[in-house]
Each structure stands twice: as structure tokens, then as C-alpha cells.
PDB file of N, CA and C in Angstrom:
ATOM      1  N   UNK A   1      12.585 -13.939  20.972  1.00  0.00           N
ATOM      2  CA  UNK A   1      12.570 -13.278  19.679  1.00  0.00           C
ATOM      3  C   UNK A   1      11.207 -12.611  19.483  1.00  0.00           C
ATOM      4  N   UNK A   2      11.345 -11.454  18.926  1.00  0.00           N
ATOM      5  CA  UNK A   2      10.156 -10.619  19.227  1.00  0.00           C
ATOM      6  C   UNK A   2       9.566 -10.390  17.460  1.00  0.00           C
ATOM      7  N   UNK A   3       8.222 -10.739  17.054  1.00  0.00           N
ATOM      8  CA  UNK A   3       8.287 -10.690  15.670  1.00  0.00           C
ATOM      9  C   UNK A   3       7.553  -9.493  15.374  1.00  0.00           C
ATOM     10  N   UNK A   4       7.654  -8.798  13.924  1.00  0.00           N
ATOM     11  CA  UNK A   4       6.944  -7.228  13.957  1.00  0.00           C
ATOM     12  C   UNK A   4       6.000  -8.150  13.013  1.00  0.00           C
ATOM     13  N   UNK A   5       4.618  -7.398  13.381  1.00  0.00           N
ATOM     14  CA  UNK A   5       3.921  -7.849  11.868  1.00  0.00           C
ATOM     15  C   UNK A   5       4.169  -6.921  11.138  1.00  0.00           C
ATOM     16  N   UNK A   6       3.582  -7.309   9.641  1.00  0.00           N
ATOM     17  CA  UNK A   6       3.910  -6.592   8.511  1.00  0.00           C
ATOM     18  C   UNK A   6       2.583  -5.359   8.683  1.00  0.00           C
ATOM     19  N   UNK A   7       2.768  -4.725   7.621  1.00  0.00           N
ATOM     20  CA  UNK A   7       1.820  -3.830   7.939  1.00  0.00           C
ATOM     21  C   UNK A   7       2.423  -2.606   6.720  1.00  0.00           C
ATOM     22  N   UNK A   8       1.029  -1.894   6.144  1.00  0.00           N
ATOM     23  CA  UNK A   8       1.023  -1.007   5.041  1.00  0.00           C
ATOM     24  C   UNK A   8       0.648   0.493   5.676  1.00  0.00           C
ATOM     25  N   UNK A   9       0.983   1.461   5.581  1.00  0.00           N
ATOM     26  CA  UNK A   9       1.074   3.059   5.630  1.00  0.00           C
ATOM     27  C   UNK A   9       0.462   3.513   4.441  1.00  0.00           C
ATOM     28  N   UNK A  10      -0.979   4.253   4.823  1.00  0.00           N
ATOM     29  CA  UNK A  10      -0.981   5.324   3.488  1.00  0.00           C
ATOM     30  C   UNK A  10      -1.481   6.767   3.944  1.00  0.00           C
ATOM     31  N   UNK A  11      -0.885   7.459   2.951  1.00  0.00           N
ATOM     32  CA  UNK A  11      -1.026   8.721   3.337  1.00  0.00           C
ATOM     33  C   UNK A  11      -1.313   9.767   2.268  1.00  0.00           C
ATOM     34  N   UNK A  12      -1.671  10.760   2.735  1.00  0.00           N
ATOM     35  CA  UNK A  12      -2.045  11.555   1.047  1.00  0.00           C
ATOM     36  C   UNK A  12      -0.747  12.579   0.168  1.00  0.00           C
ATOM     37  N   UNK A  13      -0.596  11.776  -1.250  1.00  0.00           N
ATOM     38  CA  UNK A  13       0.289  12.450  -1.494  1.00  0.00           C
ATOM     39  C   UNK A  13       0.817  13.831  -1.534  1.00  0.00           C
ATOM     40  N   UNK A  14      -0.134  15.065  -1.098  1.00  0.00           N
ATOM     41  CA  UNK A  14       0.264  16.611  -0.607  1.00  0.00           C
ATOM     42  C   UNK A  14       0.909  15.935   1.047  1.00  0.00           C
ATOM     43  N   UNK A  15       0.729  15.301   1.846  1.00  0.00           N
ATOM     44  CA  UNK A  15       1.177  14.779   3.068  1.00  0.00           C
ATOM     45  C   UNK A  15       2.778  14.675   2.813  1.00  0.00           C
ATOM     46  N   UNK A  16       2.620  13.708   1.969  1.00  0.00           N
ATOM     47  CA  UNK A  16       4.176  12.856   1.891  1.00  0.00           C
ATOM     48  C   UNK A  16       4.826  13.866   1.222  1.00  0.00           C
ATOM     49  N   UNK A  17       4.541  14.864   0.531  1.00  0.00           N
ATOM     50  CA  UNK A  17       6.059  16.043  -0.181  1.00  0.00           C
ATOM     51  C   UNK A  17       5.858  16.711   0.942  1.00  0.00           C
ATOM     52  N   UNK A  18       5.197  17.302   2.056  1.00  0.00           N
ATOM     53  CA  UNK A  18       5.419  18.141   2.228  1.00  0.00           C
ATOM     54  C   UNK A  18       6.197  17.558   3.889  1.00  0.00           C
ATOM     55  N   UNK A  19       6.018  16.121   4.405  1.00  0.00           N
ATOM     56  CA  UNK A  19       6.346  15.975   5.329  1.00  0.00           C
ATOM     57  C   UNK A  19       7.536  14.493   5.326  1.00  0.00           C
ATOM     58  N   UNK A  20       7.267  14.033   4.025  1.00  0.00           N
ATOM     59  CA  UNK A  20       7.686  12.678   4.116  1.00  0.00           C
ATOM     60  C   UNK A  20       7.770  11.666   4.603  1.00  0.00           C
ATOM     61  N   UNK A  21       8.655  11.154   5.138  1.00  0.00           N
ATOM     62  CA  UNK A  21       8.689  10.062   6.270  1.00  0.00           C
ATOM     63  C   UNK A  21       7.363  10.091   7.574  1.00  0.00           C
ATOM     64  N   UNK A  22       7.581  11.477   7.600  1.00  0.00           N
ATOM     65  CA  UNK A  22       6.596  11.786   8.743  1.00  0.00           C
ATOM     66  C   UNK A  22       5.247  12.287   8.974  1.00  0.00           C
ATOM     67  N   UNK A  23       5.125  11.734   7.221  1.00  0.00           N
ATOM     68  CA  UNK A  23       3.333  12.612   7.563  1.00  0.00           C
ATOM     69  C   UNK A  23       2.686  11.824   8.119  1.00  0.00           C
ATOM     70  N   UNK A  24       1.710  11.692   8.401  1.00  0.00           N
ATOM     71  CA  UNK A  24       0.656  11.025   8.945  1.00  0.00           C
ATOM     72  C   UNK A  24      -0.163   9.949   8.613  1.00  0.00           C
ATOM     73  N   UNK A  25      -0.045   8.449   8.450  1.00  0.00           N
ATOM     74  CA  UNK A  25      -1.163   7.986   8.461  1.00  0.00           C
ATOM     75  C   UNK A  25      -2.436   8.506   7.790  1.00  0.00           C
ATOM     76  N   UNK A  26      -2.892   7.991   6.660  1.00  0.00           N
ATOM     77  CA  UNK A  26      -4.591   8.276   6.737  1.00  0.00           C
ATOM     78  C   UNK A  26      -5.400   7.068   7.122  1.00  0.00           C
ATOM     79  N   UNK A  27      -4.428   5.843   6.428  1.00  0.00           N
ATOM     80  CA  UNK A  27      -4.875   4.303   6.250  1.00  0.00           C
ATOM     81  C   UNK A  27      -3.607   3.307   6.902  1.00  0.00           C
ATOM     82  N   UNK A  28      -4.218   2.566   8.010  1.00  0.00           N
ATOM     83  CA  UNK A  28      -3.080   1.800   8.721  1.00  0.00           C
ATOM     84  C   UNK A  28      -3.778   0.354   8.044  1.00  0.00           C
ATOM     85  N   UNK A  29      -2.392  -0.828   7.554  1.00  0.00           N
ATOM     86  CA  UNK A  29      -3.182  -2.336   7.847  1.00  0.00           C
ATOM     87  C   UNK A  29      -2.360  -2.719   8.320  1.00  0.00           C
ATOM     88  N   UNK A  30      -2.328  -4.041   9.166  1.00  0.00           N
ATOM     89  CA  UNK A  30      -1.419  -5.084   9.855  1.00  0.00           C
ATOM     90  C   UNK A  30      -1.815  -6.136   8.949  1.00  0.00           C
ATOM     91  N   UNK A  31      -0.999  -7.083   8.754  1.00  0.00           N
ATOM     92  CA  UNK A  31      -1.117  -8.162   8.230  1.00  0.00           C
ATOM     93  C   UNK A  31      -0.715  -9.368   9.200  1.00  0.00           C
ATOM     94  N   UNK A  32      -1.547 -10.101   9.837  1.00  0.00           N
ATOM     95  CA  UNK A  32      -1.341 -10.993  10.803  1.00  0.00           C
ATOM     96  C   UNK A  32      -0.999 -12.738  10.068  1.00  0.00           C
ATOM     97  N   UNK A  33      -0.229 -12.677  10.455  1.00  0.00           N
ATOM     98  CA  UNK A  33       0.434 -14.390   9.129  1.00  0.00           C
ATOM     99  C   UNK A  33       0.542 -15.294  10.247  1.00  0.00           C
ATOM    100  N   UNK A  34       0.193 -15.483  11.641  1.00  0.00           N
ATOM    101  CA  UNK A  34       0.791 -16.483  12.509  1.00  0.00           C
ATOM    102  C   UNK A  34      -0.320 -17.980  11.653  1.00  0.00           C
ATOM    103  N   UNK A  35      -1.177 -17.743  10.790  1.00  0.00           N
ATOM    104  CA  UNK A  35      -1.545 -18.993  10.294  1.00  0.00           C
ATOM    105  C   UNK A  35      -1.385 -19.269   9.143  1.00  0.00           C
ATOM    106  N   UNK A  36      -0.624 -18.268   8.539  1.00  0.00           N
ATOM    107  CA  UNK A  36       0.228 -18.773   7.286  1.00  0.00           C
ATOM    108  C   UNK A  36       0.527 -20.078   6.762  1.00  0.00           C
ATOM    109  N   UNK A  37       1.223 -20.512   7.052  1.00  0.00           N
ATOM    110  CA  UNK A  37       1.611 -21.886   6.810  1.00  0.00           C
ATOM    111  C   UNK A  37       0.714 -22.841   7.223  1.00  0.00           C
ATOM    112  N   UNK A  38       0.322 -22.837   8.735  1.00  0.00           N
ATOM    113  CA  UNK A  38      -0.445 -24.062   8.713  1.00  0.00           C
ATOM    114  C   UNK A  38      -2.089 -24.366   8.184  1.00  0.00           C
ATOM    115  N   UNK A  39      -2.667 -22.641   7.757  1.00  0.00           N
ATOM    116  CA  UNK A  39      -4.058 -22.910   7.164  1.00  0.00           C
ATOM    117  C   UNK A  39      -3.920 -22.018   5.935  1.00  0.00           C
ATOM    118  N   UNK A  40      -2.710 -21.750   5.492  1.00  0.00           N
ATOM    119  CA  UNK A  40      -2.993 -20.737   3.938  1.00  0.00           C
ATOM    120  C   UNK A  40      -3.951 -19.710   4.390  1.00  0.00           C
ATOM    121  N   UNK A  41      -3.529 -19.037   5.646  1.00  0.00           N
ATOM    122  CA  UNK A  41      -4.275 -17.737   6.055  1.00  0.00           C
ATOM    123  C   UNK A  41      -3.747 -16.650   6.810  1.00  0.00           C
ATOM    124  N   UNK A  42      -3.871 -15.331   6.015  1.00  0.00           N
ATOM    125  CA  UNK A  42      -3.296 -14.036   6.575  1.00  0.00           C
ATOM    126  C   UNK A  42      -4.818 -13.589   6.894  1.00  0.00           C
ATOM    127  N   UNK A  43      -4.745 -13.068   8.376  1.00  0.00           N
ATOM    128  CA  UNK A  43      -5.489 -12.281   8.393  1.00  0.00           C
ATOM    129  C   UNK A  43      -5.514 -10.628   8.388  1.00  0.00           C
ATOM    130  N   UNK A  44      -5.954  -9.901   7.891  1.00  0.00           N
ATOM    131  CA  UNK A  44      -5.717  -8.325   7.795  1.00  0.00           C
ATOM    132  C   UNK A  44      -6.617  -7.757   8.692  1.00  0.00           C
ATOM    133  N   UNK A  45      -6.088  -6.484   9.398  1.00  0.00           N
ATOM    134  CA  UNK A  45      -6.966  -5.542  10.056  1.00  0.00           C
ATOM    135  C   UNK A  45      -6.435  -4.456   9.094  1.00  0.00           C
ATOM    136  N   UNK A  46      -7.446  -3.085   8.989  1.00  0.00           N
ATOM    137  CA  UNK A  46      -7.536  -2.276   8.527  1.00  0.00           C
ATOM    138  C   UNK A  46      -7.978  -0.862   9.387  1.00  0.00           C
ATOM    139  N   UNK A  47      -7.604  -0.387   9.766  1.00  0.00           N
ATOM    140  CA  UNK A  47      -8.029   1.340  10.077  1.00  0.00           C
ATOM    141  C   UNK A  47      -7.702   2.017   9.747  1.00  0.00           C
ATOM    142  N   UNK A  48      -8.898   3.234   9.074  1.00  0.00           N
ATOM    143  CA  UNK A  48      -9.113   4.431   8.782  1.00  0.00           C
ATOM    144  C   UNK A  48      -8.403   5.246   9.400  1.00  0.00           C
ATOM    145  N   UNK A  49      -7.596   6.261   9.798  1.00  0.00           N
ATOM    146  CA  UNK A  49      -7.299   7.296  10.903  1.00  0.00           C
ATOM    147  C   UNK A  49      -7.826   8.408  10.347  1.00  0.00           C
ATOM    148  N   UNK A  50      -8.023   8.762   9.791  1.00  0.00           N
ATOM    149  CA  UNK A  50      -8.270  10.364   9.454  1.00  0.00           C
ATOM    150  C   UNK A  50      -9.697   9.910   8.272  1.00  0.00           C
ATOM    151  N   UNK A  51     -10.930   9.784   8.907  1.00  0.00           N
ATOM    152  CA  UNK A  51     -12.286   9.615   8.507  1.00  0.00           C
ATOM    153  C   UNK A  51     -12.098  10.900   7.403  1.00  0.00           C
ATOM    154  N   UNK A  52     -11.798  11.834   7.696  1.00  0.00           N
ATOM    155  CA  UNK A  52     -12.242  13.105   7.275  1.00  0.00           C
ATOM    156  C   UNK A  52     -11.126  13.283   6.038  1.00  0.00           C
ATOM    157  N   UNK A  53     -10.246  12.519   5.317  1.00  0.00           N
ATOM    158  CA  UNK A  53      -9.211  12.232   4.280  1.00  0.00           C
ATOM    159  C   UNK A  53      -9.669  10.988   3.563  1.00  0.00           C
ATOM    160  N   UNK A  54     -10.184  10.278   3.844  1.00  0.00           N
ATOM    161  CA  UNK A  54     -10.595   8.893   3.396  1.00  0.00           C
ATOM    162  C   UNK A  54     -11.753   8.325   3.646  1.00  0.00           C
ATOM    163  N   UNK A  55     -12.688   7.501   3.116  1.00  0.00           N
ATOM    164  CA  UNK A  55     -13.664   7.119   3.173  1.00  0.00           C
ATOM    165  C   UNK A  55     -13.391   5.551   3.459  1.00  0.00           C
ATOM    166  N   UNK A  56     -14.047   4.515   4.058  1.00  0.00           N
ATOM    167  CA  UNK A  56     -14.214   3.045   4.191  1.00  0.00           C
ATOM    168  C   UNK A  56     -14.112   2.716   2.652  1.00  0.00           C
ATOM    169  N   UNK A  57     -15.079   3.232   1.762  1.00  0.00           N
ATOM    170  CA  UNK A  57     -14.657   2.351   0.284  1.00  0.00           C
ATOM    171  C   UNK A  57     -13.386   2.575  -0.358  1.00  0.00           C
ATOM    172  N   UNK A  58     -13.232   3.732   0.111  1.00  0.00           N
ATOM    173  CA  UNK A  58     -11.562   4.488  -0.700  1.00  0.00           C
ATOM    174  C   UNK A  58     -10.650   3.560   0.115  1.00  0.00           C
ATOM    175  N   UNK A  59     -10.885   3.432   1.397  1.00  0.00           N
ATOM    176  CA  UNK A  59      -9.620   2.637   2.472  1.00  0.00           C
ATOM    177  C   UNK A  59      -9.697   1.106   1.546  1.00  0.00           C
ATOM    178  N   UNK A  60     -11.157   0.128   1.452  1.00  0.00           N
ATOM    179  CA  UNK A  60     -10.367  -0.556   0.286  1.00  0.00           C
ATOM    180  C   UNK A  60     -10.436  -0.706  -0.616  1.00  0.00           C
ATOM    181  N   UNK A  61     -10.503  -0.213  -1.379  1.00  0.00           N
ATOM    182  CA  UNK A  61      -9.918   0.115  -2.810  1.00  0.00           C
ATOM    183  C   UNK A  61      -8.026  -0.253  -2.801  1.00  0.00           C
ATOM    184  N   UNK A  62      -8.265   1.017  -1.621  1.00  0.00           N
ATOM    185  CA  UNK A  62      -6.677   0.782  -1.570  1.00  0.00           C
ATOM    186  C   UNK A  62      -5.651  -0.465  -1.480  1.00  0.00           C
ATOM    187  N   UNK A  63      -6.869  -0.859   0.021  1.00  0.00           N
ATOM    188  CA  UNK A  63      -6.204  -2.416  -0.192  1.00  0.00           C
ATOM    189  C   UNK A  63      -6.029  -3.103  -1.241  1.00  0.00           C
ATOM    190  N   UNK A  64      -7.118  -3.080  -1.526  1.00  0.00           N
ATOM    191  CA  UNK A  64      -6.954  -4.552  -2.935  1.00  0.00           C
ATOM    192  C   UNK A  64      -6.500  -4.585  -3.784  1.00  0.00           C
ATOM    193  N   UNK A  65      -6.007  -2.622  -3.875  1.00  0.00           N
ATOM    194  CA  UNK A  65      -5.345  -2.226  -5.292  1.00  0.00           C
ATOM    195  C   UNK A  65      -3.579  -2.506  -5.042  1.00  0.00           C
ATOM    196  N   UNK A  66      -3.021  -2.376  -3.663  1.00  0.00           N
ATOM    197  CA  UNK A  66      -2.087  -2.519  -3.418  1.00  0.00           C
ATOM    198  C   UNK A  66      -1.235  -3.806  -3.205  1.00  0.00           C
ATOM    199  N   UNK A  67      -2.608  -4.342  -2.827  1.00  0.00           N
ATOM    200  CA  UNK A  67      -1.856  -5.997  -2.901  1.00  0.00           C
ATOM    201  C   UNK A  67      -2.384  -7.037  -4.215  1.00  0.00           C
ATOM    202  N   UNK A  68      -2.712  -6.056  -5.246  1.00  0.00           N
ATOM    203  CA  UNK A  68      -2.972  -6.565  -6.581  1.00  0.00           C
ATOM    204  C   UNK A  68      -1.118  -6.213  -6.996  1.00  0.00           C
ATOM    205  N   UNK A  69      -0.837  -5.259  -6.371  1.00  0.00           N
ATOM    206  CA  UNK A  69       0.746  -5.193  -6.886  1.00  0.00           C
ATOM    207  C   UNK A  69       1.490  -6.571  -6.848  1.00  0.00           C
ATOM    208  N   UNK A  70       1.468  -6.592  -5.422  1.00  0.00           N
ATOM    209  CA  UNK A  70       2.271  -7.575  -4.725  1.00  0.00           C
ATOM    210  C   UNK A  70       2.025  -9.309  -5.276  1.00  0.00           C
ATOM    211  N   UNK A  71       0.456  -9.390  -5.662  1.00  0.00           N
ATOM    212  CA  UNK A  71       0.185 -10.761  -6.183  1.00  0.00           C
ATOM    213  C   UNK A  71      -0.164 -10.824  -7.786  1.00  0.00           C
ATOM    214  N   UNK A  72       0.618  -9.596  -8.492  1.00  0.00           N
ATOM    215  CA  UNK A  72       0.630 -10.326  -9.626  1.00  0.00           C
ATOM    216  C   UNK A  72       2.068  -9.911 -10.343  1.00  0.00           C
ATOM    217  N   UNK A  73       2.565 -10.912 -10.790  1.00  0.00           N
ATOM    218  CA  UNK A  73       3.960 -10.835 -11.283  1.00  0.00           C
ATOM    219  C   UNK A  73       4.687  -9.294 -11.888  1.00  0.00           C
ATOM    220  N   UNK A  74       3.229  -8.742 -13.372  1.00  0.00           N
ATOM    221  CA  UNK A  74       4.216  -7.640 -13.918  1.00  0.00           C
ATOM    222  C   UNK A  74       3.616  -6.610 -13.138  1.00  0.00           C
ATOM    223  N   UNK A  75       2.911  -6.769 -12.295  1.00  0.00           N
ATOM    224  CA  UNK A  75       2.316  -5.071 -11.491  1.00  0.00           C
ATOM    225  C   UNK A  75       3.295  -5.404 -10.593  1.00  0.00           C
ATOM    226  N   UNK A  76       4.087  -6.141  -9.960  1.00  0.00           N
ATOM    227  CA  UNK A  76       5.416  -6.344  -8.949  1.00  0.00           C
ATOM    228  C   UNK A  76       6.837  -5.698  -9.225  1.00  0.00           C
ATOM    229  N   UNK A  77       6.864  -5.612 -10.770  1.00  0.00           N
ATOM    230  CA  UNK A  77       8.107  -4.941 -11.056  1.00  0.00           C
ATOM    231  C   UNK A  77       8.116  -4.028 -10.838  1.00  0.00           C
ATOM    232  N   UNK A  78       6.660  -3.532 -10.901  1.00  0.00           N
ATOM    233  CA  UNK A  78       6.748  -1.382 -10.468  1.00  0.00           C
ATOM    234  C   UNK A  78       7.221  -1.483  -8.982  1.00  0.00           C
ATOM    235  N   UNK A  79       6.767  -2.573  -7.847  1.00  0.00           N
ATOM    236  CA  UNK A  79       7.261  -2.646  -6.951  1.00  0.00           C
ATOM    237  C   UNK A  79       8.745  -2.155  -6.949  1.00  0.00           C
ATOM    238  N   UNK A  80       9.405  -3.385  -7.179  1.00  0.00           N
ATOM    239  CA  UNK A  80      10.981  -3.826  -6.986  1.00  0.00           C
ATOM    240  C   UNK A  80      11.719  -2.576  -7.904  1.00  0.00           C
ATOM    241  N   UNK A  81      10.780  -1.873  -9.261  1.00  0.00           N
ATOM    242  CA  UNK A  81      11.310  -0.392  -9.230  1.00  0.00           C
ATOM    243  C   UNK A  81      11.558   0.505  -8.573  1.00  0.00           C
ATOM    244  N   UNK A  82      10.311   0.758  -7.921  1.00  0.00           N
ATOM    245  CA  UNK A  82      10.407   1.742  -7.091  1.00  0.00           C
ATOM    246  C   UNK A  82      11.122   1.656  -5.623  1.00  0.00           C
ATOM    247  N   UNK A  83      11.443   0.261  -5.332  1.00  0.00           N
ATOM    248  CA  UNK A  83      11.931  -0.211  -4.314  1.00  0.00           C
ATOM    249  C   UNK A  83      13.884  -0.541  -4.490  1.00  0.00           C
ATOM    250  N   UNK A  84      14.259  -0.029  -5.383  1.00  0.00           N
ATOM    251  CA  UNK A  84      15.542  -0.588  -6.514  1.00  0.00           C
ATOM    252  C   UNK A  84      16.226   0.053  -7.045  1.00  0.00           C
ATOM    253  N   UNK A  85      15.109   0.965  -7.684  1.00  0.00           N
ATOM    254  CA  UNK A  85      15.918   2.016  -8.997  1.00  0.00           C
ATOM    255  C   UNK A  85      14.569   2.921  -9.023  1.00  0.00           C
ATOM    256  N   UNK A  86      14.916   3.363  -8.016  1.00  0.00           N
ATOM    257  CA  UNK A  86      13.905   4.638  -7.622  1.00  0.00           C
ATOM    258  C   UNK A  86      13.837   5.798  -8.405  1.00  0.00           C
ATOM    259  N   UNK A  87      15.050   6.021  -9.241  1.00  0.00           N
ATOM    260  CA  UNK A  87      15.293   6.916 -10.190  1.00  0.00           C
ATOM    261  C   UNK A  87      14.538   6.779 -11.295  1.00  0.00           C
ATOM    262  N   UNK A  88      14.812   5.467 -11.585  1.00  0.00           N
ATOM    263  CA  UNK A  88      13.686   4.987 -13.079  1.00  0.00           C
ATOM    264  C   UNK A  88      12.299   4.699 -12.624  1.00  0.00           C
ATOM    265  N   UNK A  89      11.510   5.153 -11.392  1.00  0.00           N
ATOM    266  CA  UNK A  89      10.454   4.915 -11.022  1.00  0.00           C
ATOM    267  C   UNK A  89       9.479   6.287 -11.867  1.00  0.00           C
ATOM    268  N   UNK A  90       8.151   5.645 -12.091  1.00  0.00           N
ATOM    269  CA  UNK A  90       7.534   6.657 -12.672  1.00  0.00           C
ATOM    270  C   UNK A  90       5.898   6.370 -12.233  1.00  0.00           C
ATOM    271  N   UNK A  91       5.511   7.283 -11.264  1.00  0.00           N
ATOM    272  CA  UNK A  91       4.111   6.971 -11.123  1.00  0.00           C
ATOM    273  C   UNK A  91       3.282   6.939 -12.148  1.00  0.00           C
ATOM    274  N   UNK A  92       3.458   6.967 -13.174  1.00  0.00           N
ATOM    275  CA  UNK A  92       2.526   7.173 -14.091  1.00  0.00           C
ATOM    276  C   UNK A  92       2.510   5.862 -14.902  1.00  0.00           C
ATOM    277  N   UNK A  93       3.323   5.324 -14.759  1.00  0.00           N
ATOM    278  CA  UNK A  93       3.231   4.057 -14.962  1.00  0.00           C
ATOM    279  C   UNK A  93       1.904   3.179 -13.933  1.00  0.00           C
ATOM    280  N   UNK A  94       2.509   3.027 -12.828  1.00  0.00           N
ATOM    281  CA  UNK A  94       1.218   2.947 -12.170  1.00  0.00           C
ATOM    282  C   UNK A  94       0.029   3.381 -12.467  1.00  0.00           C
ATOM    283  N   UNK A  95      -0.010   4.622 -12.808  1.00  0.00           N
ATOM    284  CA  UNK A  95      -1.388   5.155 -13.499  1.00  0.00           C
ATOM    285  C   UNK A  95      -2.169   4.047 -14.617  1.00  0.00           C
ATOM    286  N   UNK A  96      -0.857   4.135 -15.488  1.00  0.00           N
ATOM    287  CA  UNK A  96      -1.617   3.330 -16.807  1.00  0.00           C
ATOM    288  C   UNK A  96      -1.910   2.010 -16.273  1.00  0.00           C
ATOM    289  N   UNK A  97      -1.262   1.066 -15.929  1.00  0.00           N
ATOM    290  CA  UNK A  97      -1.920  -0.078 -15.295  1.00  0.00           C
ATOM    291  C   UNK A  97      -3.127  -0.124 -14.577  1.00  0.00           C
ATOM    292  N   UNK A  98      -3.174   0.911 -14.277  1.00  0.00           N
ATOM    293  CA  UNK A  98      -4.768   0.904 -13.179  1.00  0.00           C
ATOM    294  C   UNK A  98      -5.653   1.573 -13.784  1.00  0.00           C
ATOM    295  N   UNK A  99      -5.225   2.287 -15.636  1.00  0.00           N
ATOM    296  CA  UNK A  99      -6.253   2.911 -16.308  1.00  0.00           C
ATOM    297  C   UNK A  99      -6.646   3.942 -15.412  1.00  0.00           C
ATOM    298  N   UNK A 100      -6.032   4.406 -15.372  1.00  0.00           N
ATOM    299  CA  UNK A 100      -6.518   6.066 -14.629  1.00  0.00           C
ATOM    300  C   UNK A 100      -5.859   6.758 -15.217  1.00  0.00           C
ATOM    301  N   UNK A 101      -6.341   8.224 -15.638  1.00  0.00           N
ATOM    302  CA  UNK A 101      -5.952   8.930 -16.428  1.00  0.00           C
ATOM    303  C   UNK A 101      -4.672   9.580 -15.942  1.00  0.00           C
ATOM    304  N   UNK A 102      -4.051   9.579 -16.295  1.00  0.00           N
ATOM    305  CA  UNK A 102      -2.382  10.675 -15.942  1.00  0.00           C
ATOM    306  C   UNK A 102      -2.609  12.251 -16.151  1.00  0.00           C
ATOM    307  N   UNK A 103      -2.224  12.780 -14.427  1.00  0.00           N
ATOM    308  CA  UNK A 103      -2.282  13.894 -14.405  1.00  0.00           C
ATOM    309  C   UNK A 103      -1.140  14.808 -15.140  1.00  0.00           C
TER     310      UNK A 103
END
């Protein structure tokens, strides 16, 4: 049995309309869990791909902002929205939670 690790894609949103599925990478992470269970430890790698789109502090930002989704209950529903009822998804929602101004 062959296991995938998990792992996050980011890319810049002019990327993703204009290519979707297939744009490119700016920010790769793996999430390595083989000590999950027995020491309460994921370890993460992180790479930059495109230096010249992203900066090291912007790469985490991202992280921490993305798995602030995932580990706190009501920033999770925008998850399982957008992952669900993609129709009723609204980035700007996201916006306001993270206090950033809406374009």
C-alpha cells in the first residue's frame, strides 16, 4: 500500500482564472504525519517555486494563515463551503475574517 502525503498548492490568483487546475505552483507544502500518532507530530516542508511571485515571509504567512482555517472551528466552515456548496462560497468572506480590506 502506497501512502500520498498530504500536501497544499498555492498559486496566484491571475494564475488560477486564467489556467486553473493547471497553473503553476508558486508555494508547494508536504505535510509529513508518519509521527502523528505516536509523538503528536506533523512535520511540514515548505518550498517557494517561483522566488520571483512570492517572498519566504509571504510563503508563511500563507502557511499559518491556511492552517488557521483548518484548526479553528468557524474559519473551517468557509472550508467545507467552499469545498460543498461552492456556489454559496464567497471570498470575501474570507477577506473579513482575516480583516483585510475587500476588493
Amino acid at each position: 500500500m502506497t501512502l500520498q502525503t498530504p500536501h497544499m498548492l498555492f498559486t496566484g490568483l491571475e494564475d488560477y482564472k486564467a489556467r486553473g487546475t493547471q497553473a503553476s505552483p508558486y508555494f508547494t507544502v508536504s505535510f509529513y504525519t508518519e509521527f502523528a500518532e505516536s509523538k503528536d507530530l506533523v512535520l511540514i516542508r515548505g518550498d517557494v517555486v517561483f522566488t520571483s511571485k512570492l517572498t519566504d515571509s509571504e510563503a508563511e504567512w500563507l502557511l499559518e494563515t491556511a492552517q488557521s482555517f483548518y484548526l479553528n472551528d468557524a474559519r473551517y466552515k468557509l472550508v467545507e463551503r467552499f469545498n460543498r456548496e461552492t456556489r454559496d462560497f464567497e471570498f470575501k468572506d474570507v477577506l473579513q475574517i482575516l480583516n483585510m480590506p475587500i476588493l
